[in-house]
PDB file of N, CA and C in Angstrom:
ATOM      1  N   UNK A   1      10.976  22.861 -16.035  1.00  0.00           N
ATOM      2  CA  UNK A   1      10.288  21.622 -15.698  1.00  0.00           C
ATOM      3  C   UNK A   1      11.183  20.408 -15.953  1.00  0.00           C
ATOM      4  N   UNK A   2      12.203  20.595 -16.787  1.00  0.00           N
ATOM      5  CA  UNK A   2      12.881  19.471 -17.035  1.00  0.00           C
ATOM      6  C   UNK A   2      14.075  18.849 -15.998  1.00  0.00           C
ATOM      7  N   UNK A   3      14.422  20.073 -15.249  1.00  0.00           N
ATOM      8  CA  UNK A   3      15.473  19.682 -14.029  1.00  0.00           C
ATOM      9  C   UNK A   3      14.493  19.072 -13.401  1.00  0.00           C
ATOM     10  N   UNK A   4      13.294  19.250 -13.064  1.00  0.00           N
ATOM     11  CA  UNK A   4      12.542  18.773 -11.593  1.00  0.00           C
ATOM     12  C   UNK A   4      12.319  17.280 -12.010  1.00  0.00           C
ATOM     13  N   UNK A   5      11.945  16.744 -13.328  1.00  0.00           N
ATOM     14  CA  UNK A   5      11.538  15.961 -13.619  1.00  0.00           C
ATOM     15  C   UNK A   5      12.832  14.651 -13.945  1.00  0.00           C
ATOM     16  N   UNK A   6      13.981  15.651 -13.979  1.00  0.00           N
ATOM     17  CA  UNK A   6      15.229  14.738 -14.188  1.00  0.00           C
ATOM     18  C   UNK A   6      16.051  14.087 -12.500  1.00  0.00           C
ATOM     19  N   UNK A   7      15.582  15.172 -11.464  1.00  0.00           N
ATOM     20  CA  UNK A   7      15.480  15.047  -9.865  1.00  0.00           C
ATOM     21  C   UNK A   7      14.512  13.881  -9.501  1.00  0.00           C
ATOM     22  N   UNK A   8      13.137  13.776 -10.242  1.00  0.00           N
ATOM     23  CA  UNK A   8      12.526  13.305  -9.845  1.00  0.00           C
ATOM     24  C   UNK A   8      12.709  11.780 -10.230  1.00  0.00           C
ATOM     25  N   UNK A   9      12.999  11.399 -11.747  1.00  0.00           N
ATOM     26  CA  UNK A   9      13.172  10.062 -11.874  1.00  0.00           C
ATOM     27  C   UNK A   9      14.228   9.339 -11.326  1.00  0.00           C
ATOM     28  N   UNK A  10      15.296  10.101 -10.694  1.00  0.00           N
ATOM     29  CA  UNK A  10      16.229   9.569  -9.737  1.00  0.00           C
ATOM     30  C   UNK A  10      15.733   9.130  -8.708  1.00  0.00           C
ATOM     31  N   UNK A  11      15.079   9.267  -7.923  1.00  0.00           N
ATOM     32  CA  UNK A  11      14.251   9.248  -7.000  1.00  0.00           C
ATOM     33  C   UNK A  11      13.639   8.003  -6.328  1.00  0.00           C
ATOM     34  N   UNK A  12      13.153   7.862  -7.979  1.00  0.00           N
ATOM     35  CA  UNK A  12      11.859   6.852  -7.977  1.00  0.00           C
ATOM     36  C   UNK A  12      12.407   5.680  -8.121  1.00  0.00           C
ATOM     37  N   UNK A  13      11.741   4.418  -7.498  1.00  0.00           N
ATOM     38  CA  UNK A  13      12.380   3.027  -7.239  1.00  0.00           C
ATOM     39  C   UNK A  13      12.210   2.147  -8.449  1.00  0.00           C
ATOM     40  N   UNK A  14      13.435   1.455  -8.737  1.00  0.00           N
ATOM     41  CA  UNK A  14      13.536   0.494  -9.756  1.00  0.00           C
ATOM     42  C   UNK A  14      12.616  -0.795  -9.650  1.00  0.00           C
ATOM     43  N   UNK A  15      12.330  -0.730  -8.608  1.00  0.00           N
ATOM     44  CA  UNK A  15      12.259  -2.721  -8.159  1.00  0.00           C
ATOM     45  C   UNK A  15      10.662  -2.565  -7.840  1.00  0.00           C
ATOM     46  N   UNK A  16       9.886  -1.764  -8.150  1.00  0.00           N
ATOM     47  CA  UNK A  16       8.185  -1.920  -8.182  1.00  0.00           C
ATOM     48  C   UNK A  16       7.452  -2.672  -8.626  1.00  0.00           C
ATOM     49  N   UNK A  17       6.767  -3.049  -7.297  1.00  0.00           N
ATOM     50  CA  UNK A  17       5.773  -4.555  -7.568  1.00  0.00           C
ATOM     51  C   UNK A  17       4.572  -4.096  -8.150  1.00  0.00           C
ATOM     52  N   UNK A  18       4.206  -4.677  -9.591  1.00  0.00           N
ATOM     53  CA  UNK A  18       2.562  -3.817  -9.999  1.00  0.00           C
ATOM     54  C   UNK A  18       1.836  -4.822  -9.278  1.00  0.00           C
ATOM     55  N   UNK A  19       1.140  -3.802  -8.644  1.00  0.00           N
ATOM     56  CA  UNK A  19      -0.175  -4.204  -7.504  1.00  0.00           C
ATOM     57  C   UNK A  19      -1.477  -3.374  -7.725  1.00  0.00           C
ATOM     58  N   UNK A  20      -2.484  -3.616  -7.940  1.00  0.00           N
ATOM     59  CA  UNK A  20      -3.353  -2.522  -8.415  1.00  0.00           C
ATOM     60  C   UNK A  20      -4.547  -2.929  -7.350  1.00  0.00           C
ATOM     61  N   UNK A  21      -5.527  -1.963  -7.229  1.00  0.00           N
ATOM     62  CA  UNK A  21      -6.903  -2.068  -5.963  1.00  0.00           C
ATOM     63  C   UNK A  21      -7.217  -2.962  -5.881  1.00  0.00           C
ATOM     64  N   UNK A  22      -7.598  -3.906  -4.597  1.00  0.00           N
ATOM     65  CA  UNK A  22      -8.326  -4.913  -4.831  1.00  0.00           C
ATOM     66  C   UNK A  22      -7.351  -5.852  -4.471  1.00  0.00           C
ATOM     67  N   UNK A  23      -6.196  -5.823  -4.521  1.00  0.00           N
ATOM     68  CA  UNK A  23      -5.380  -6.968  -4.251  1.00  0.00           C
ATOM     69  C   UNK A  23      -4.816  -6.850  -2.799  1.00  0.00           C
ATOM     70  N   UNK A  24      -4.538  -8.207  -2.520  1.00  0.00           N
ATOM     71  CA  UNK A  24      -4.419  -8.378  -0.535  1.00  0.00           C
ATOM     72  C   UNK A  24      -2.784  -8.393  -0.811  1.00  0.00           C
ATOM     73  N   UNK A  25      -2.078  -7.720  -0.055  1.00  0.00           N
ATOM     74  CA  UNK A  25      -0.789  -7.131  -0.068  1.00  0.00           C
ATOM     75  C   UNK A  25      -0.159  -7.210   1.611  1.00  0.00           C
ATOM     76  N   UNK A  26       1.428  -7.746   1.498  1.00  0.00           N
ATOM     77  CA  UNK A  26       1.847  -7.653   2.834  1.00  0.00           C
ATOM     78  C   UNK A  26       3.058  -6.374   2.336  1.00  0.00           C
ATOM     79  N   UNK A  27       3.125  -5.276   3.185  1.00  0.00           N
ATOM     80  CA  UNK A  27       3.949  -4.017   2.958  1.00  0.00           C
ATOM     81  C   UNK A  27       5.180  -4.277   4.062  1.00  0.00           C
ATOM     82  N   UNK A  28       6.212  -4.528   3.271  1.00  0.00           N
ATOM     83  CA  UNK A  28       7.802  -4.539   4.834  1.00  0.00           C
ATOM     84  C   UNK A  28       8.287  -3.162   4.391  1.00  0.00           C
ATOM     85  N   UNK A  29       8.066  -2.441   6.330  1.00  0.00           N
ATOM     86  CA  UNK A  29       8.485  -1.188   6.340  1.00  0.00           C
ATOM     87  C   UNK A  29       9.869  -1.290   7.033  1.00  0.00           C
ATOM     88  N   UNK A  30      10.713  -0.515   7.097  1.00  0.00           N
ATOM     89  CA  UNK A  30      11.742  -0.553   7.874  1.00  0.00           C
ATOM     90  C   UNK A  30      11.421   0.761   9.199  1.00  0.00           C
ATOM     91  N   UNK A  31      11.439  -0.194  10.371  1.00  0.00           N
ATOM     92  CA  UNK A  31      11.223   1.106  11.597  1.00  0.00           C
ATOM     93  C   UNK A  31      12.838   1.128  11.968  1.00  0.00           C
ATOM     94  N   UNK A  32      12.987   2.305  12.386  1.00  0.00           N
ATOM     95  CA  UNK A  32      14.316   2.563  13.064  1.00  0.00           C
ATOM     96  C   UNK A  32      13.960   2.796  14.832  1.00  0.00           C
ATOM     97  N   UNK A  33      14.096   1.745  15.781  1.00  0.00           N
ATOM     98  CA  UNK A  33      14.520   2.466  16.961  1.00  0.00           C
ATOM     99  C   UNK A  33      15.356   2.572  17.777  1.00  0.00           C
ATOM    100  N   UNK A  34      16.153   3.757  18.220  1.00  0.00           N
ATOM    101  CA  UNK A  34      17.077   3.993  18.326  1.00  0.00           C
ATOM    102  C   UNK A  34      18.352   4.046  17.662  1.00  0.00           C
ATOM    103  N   UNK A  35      18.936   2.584  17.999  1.00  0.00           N
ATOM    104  CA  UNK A  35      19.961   2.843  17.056  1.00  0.00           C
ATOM    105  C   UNK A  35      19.994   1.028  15.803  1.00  0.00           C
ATOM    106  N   UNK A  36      18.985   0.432  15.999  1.00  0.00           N
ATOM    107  CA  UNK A  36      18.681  -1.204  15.376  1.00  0.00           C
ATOM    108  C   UNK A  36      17.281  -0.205  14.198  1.00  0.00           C
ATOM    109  N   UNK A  37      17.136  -0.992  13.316  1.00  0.00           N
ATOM    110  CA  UNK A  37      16.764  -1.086  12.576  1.00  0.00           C
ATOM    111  C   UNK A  37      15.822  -2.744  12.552  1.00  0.00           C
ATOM    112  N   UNK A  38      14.793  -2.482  12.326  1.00  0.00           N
ATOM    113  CA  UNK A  38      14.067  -4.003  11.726  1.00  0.00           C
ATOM    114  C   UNK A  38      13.064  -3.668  10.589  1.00  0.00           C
ATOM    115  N   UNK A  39      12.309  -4.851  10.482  1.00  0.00           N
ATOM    116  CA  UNK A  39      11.246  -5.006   9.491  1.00  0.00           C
ATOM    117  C   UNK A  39       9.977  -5.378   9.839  1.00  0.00           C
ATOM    118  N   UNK A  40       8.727  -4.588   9.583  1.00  0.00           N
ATOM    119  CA  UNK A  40       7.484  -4.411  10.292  1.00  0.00           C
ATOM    120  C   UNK A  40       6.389  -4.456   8.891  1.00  0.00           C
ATOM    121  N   UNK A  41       5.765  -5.653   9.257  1.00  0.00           N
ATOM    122  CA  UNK A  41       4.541  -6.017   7.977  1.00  0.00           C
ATOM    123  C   UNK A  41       3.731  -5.315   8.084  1.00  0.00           C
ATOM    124  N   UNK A  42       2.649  -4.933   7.082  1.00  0.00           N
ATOM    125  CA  UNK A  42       1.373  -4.462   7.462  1.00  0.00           C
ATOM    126  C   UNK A  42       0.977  -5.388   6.002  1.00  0.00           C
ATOM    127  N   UNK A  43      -0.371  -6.036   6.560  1.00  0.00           N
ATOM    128  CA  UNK A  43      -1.174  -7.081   5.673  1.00  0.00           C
ATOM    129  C   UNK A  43      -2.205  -6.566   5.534  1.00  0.00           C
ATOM    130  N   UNK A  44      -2.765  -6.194   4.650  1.00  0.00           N
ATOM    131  CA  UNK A  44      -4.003  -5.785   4.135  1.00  0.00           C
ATOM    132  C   UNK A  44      -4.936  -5.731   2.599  1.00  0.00           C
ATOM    133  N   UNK A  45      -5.689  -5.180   2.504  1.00  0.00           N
ATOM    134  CA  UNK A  45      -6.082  -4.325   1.303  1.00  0.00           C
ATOM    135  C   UNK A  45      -6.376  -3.321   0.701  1.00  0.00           C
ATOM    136  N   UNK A  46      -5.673  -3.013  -0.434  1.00  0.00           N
ATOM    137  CA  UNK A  46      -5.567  -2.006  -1.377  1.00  0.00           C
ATOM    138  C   UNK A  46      -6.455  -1.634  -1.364  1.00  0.00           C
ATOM    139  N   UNK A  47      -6.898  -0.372  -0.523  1.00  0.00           N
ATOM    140  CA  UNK A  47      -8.400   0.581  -1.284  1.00  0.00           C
ATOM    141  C   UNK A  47      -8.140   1.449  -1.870  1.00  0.00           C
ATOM    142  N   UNK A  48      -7.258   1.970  -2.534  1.00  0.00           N
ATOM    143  CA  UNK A  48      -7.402   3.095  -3.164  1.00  0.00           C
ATOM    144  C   UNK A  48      -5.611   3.491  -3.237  1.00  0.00           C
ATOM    145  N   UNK A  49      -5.127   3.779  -4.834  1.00  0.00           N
ATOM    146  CA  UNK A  49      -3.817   4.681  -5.113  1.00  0.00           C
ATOM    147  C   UNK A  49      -4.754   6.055  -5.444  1.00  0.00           C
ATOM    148  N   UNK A  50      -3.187   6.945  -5.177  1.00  0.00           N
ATOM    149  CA  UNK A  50      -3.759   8.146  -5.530  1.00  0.00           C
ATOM    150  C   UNK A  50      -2.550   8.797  -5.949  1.00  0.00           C
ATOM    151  N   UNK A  51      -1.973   9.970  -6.727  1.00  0.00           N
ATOM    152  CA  UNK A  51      -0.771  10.383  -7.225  1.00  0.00           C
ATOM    153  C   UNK A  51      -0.614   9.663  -8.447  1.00  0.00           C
ATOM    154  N   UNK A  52       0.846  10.391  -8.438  1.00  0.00           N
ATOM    155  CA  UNK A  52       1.375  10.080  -9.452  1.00  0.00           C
ATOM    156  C   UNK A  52       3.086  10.344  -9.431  1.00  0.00           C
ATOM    157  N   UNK A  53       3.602   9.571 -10.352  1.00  0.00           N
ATOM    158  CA  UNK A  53       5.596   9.758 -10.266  1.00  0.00           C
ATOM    159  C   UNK A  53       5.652   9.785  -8.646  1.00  0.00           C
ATOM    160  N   UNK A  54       6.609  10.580  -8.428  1.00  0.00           N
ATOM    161  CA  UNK A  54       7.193  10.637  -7.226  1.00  0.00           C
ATOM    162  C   UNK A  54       6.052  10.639  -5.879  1.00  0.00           C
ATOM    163  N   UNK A  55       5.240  11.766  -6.202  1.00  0.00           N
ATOM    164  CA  UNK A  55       3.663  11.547  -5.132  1.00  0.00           C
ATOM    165  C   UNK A  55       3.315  10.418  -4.818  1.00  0.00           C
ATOM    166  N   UNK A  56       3.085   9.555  -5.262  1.00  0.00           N
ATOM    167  CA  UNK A  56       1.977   8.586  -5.701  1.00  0.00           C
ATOM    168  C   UNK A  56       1.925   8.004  -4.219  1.00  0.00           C
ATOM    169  N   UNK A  57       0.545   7.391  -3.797  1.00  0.00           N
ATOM    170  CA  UNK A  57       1.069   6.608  -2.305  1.00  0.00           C
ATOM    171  C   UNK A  57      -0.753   5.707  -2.671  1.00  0.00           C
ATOM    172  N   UNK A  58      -0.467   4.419  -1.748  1.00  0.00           N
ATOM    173  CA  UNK A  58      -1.461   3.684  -1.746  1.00  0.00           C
ATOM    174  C   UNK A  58      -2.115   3.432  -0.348  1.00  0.00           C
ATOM    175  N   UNK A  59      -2.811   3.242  -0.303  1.00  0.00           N
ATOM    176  CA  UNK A  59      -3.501   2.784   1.380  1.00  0.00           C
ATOM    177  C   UNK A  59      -3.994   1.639   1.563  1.00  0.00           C
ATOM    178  N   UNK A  60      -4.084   0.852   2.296  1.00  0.00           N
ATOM    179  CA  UNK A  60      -3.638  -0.566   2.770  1.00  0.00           C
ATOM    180  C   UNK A  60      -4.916  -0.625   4.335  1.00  0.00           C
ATOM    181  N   UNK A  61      -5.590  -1.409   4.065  1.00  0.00           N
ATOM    182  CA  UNK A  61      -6.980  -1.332   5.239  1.00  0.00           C
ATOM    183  C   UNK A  61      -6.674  -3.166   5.826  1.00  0.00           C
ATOM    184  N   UNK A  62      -7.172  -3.156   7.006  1.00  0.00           N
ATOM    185  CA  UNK A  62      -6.957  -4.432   7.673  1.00  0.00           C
ATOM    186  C   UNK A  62      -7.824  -4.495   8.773  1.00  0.00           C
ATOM    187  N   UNK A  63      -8.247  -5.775   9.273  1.00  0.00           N
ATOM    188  CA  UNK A  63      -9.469  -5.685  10.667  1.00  0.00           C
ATOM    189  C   UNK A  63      -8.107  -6.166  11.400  1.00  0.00           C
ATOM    190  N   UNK A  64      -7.679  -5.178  12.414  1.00  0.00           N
ATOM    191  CA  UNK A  64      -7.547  -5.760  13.446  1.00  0.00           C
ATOM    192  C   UNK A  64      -7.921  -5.553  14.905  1.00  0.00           C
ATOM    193  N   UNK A  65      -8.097  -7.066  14.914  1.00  0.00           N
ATOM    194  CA  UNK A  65      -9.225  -7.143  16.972  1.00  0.00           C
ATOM    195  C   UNK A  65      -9.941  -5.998  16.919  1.00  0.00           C
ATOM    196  N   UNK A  66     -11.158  -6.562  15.720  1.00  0.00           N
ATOM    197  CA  UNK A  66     -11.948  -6.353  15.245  1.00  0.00           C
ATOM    198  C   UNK A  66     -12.489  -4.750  14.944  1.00  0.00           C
ATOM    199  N   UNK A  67     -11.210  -3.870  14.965  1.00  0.00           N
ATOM    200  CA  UNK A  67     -10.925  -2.962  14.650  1.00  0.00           C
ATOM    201  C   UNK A  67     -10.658  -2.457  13.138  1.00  0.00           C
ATOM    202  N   UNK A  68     -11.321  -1.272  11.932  1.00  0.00           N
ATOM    203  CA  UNK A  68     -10.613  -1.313  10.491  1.00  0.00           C
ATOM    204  C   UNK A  68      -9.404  -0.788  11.154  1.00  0.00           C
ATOM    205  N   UNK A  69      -8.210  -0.822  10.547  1.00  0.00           N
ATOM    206  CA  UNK A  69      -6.917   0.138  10.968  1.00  0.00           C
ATOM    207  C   UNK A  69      -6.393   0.301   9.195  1.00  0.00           C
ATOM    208  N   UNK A  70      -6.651   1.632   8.998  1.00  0.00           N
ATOM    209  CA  UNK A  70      -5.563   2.332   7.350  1.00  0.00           C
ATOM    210  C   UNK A  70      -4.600   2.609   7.450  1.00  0.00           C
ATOM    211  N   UNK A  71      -3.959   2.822   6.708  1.00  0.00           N
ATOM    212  CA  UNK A  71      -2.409   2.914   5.995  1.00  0.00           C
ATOM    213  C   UNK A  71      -1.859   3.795   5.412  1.00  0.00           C
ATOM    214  N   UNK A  72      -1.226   4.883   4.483  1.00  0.00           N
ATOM    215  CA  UNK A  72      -1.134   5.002   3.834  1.00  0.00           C
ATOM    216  C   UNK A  72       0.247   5.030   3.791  1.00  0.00           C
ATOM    217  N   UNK A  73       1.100   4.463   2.011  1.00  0.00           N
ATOM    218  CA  UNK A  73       2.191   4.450   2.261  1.00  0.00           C
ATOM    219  C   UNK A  73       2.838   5.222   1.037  1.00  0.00           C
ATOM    220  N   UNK A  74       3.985   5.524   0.504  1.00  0.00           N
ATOM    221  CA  UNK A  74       4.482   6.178  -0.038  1.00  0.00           C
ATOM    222  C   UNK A  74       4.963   4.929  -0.941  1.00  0.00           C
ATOM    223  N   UNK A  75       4.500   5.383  -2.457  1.00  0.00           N
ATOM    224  CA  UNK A  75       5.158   4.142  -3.282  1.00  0.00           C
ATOM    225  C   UNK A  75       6.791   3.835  -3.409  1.00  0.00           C
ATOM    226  N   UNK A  76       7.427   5.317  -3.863  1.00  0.00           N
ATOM    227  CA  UNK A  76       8.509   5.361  -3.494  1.00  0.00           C
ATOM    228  C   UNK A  76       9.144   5.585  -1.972  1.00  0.00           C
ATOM    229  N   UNK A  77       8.796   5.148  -1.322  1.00  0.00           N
ATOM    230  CA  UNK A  77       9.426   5.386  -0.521  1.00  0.00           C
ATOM    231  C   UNK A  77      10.961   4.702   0.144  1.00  0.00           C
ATOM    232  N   UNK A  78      12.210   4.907   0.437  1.00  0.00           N
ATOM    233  CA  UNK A  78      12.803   4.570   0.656  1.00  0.00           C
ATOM    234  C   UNK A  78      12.869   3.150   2.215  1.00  0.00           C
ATOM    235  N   UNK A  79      11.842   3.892   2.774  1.00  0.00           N
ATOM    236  CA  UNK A  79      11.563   2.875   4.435  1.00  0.00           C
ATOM    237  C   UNK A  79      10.695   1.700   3.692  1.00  0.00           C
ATOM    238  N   UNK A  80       9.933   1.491   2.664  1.00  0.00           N
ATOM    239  CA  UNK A  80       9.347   0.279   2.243  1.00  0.00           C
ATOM    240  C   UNK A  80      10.164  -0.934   1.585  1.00  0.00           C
ATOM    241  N   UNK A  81      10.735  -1.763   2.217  1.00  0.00           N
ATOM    242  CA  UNK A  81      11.632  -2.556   1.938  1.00  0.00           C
ATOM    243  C   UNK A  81      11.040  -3.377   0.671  1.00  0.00           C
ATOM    244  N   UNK A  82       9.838  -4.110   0.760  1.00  0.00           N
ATOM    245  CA  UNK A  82       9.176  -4.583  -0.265  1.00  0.00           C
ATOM    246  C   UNK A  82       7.783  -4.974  -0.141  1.00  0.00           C
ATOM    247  N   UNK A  83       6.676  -4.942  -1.289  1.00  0.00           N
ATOM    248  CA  UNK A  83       5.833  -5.530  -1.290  1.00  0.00           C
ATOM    249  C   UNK A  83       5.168  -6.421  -2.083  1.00  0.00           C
ATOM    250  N   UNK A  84       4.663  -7.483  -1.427  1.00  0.00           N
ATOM    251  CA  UNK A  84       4.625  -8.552  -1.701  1.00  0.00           C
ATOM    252  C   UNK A  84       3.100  -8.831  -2.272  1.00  0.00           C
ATOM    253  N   UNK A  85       2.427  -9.131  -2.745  1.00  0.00           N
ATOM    254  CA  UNK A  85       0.850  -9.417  -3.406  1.00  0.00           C
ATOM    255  C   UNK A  85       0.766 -10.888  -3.088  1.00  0.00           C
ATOM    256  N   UNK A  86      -0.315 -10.753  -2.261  1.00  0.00           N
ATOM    257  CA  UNK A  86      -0.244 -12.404  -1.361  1.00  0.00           C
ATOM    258  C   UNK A  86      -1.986 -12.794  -2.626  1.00  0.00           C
ATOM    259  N   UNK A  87      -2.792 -11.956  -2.637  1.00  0.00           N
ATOM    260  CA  UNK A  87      -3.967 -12.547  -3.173  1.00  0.00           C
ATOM    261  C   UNK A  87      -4.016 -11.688  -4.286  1.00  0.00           C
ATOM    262  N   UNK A  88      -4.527 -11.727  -5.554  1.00  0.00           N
ATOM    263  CA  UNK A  88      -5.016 -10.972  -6.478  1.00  0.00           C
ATOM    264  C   UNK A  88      -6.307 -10.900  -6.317  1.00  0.00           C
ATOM    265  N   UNK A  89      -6.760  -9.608  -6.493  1.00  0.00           N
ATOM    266  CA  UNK A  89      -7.934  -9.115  -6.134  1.00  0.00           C
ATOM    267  C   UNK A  89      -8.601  -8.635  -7.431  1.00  0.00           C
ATOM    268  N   UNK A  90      -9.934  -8.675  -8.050  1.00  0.00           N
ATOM    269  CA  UNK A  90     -10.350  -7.705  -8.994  1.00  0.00           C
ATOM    270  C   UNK A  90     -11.513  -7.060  -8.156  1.00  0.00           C
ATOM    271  N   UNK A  91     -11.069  -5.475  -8.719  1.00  0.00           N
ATOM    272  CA  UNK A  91     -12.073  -4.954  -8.241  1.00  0.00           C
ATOM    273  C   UNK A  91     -12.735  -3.762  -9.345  1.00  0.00           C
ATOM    274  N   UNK A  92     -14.104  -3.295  -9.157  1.00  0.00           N
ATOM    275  CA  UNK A  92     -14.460  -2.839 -10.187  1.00  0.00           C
ATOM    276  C   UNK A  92     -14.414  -1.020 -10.149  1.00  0.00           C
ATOM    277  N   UNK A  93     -14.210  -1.191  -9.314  1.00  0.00           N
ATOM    278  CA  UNK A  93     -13.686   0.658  -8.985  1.00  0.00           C
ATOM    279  C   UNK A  93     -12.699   1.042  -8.742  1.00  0.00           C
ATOM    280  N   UNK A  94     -11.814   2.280  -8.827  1.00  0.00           N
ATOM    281  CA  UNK A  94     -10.838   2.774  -8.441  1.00  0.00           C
ATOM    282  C   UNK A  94     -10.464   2.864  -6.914  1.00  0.00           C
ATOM    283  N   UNK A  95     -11.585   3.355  -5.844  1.00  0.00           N
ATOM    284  CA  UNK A  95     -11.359   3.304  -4.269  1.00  0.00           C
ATOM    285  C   UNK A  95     -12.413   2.574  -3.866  1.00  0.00           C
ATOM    286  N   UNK A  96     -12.216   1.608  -2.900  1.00  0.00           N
ATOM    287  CA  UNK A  96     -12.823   0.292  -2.189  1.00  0.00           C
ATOM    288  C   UNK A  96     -13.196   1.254  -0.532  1.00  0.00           C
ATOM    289  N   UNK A  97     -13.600   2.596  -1.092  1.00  0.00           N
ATOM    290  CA  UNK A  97     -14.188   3.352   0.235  1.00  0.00           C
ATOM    291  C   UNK A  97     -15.231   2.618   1.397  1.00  0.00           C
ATOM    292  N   UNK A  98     -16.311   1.869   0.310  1.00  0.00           N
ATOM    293  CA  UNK A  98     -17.135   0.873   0.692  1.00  0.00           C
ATOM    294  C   UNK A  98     -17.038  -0.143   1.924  1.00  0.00           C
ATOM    295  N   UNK A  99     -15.856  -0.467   1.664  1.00  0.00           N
ATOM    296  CA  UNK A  99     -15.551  -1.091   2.688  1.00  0.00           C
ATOM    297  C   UNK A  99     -15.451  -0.839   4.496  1.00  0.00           C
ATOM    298  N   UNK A 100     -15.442   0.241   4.114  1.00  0.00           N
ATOM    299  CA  UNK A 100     -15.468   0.943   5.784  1.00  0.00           C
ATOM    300  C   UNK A 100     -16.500   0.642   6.720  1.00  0.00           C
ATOM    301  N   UNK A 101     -17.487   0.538   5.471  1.00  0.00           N
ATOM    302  CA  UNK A 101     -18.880   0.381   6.108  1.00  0.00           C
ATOM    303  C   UNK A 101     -19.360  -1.501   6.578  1.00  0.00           C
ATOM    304  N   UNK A 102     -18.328  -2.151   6.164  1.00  0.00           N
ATOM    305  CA  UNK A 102     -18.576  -3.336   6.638  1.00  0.00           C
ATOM    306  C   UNK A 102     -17.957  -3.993   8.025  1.00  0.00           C
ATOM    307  N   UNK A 103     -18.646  -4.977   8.307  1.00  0.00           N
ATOM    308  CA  UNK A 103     -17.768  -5.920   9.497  1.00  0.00           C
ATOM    309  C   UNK A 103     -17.688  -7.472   9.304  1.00  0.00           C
ATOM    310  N   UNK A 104     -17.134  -8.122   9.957  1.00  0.00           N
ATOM    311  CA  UNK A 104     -16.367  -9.410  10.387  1.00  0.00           C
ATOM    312  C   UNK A 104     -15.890  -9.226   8.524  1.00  0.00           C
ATOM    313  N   UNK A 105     -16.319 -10.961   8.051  1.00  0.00           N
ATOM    314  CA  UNK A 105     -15.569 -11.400   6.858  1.00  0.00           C
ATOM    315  C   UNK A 105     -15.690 -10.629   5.679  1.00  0.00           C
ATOM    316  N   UNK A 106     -16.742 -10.303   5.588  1.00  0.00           N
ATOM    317  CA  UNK A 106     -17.563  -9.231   4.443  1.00  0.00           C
ATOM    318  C   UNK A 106     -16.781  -8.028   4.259  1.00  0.00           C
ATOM    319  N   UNK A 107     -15.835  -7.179   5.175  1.00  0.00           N
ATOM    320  CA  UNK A 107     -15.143  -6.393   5.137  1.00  0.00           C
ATOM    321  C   UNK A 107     -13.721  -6.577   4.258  1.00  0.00           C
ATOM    322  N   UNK A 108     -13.633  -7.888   4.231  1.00  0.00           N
ATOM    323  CA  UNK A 108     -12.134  -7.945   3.407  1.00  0.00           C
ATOM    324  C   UNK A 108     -12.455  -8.999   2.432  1.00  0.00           C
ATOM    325  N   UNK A 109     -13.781  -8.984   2.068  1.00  0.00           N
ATOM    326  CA  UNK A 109     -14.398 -10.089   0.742  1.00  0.00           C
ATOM    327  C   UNK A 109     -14.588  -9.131  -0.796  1.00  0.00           C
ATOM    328  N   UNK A 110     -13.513  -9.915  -1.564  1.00  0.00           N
ATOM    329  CA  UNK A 110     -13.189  -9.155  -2.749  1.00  0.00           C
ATOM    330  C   UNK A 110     -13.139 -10.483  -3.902  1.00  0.00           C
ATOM    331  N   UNK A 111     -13.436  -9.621  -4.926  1.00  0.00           N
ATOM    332  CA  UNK A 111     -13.292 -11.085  -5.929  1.00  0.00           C
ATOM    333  C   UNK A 111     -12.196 -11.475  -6.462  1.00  0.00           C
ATOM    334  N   UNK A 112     -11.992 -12.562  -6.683  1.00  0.00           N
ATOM    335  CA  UNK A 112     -11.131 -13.282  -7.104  1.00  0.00           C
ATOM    336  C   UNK A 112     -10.418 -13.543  -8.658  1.00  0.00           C
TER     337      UNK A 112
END
């Protein structure tokens, strides 16, 4: 267990933004097409981490044109350039599942 775990903290990213449920977050992914490279936001909110060390990944919910659209991203992941915590959010549960079930403003109304 100790090689996997000595593989694994190599791995894992130095530069992690603590962001916890509940908070409104912009995620820069890096897409590759072809042969350019850019940077692609996704703005949303945190409903729910899950994992742990190297596993770990969060999901990221957003209305757009008036559509929910989810996320999920890999904490470590190498394609996540950075993320940024635009609002602090408190929330009183671990997954903001709840939210699915709402529409227009009420869907992304979290406390402050």
């Amino acid at each position: 267990m100790n090689i996997i775990d000595t593989i694994e903290k190599e791995q894992l990213k130095s530069d992690k933004v603590p962001f916890k449920v509940g908070d409104g977050v912009r995620v820069h992914t890096r897409v590759v097409e072809g042969d350019k490279e850019r940077v692609q936001i996704f703005a949303g909110i945190v409903i729910g981490r899950k994992g742990r060390g190297l596993n770990e990944t969060f999901t990221v919910r957003r209305i757009s044109y008036g559509e929910g659209v989810e996320r999920v991203f890999p904490v470590n992941s190498p394609r996540i350039a950075k993320v940024e915590v635009e609002k602090a959010g408190r929330a009183r549960r671990a997954k903001l599942n709840y939210l699915r079930g709402r529409k227009g403003k009420e869907a992304t109304a979290i406390r402050e």
